[in-house]
C-alpha atoms as a PDB file:
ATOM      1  CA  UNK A   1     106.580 124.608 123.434  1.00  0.00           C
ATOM      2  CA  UNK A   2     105.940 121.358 122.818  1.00  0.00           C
ATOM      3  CA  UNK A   3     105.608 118.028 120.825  1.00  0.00           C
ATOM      4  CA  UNK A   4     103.311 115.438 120.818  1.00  0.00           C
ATOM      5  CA  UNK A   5     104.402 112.234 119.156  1.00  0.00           C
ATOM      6  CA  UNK A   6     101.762 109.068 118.246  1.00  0.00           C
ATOM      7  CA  UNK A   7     103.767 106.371 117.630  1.00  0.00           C
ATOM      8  CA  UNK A   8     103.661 102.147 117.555  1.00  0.00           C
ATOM      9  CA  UNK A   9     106.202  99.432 119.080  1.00  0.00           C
ATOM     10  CA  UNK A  10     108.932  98.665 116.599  1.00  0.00           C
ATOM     11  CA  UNK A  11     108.291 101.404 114.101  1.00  0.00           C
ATOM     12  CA  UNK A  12     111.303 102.801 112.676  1.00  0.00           C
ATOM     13  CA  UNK A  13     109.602 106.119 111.437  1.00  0.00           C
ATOM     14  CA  UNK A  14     108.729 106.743 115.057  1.00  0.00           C
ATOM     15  CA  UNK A  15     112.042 106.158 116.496  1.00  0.00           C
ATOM     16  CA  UNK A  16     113.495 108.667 113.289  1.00  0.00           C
ATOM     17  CA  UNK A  17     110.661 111.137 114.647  1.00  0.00           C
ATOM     18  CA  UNK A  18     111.800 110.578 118.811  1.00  0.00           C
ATOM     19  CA  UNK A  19     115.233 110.743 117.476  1.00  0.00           C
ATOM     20  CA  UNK A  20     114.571 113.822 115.113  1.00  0.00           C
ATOM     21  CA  UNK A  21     112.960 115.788 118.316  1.00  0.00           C
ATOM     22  CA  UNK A  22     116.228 114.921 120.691  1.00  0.00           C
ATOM     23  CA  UNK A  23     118.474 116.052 118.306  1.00  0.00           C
ATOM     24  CA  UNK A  24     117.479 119.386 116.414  1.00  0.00           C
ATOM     25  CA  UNK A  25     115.005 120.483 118.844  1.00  0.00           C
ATOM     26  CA  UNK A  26     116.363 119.299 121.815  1.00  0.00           C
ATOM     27  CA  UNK A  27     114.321 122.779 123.920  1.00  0.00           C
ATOM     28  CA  UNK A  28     111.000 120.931 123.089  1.00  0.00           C
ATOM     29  CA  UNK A  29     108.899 119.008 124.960  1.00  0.00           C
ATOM     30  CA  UNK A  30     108.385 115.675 123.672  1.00  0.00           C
ATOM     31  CA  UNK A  31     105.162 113.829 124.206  1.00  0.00           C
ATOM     32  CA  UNK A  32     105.112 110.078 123.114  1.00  0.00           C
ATOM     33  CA  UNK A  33     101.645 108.635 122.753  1.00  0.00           C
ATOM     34  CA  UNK A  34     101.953 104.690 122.113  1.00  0.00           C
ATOM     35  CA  UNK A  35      98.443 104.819 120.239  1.00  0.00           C
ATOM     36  CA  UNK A  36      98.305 100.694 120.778  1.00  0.00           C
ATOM     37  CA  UNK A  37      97.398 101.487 124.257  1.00  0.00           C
ATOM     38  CA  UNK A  38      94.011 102.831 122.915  1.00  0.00           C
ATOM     39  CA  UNK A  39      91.556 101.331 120.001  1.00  0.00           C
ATOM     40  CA  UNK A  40      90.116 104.988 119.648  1.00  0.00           C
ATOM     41  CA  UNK A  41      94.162 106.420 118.615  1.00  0.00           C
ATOM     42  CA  UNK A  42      94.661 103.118 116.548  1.00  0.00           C
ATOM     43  CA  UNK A  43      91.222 104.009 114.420  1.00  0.00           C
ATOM     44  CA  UNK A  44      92.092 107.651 114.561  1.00  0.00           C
ATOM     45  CA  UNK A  45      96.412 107.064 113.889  1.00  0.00           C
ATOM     46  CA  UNK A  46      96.539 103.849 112.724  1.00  0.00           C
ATOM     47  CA  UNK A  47      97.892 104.374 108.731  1.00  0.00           C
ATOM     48  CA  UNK A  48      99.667 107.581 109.526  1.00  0.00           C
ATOM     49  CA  UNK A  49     102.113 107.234 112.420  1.00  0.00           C
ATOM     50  CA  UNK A  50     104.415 109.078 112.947  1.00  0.00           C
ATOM     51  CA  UNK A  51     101.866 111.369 113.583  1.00  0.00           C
ATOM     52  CA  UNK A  52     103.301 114.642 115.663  1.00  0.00           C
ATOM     53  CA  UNK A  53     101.292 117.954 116.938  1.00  0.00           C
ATOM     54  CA  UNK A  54     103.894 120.448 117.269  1.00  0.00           C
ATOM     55  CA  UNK A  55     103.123 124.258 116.779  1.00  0.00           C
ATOM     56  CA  UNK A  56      99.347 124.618 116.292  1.00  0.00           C
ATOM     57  CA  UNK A  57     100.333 122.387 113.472  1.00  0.00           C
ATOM     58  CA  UNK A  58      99.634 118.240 112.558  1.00  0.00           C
ATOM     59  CA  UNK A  59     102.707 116.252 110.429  1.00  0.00           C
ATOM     60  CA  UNK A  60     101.417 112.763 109.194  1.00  0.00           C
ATOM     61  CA  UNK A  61     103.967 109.993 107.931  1.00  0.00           C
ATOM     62  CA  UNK A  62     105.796 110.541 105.226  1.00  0.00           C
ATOM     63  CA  UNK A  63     107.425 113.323 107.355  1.00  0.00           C
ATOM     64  CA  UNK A  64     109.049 116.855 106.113  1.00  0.00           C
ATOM     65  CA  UNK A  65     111.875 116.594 108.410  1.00  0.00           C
ATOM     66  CA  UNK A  66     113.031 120.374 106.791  1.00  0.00           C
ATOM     67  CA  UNK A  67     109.950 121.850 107.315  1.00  0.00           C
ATOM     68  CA  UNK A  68     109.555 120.770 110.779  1.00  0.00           C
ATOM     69  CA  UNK A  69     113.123 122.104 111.323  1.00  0.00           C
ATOM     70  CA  UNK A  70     112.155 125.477 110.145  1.00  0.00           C
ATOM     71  CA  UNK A  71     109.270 126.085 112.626  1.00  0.00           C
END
């Protein structure tokens, strides 16, 4: 399985996210997608990163850390 994180430079809710992903499910995948690198991701991302794809499933900022740890 695996993650896809959309994150900015110097965003602390992305590093919590990264960090979040290395620690409790350190099995998955982790994609990080810096979406700065693309004006289609910043008009799609730009108010909700963290944004992370991770089972069939999209989390927008403010994150459920406990729901993401049950799935």
């Amino acid at each position: 399985m695996k993650a896809i994180i959309y994150v900015r430079q110097d965003c602390h809710l992305c590093e919590e996210a990264i960090n979040f992903f290395k620690k409790k499910k350190k099995t998955i995948e982790i994609e990080i997608i810096d979406i700065d690198l693309s004006k289609e991701l910043i008009n799609q991302y730009n108010d909700y990163v963290p944004v992370i794809q991770y089972n069939n499933q999209t989390f927008y900022a403010p994150l459920d850390y406990k729901k993401l740890e049950l799935i």
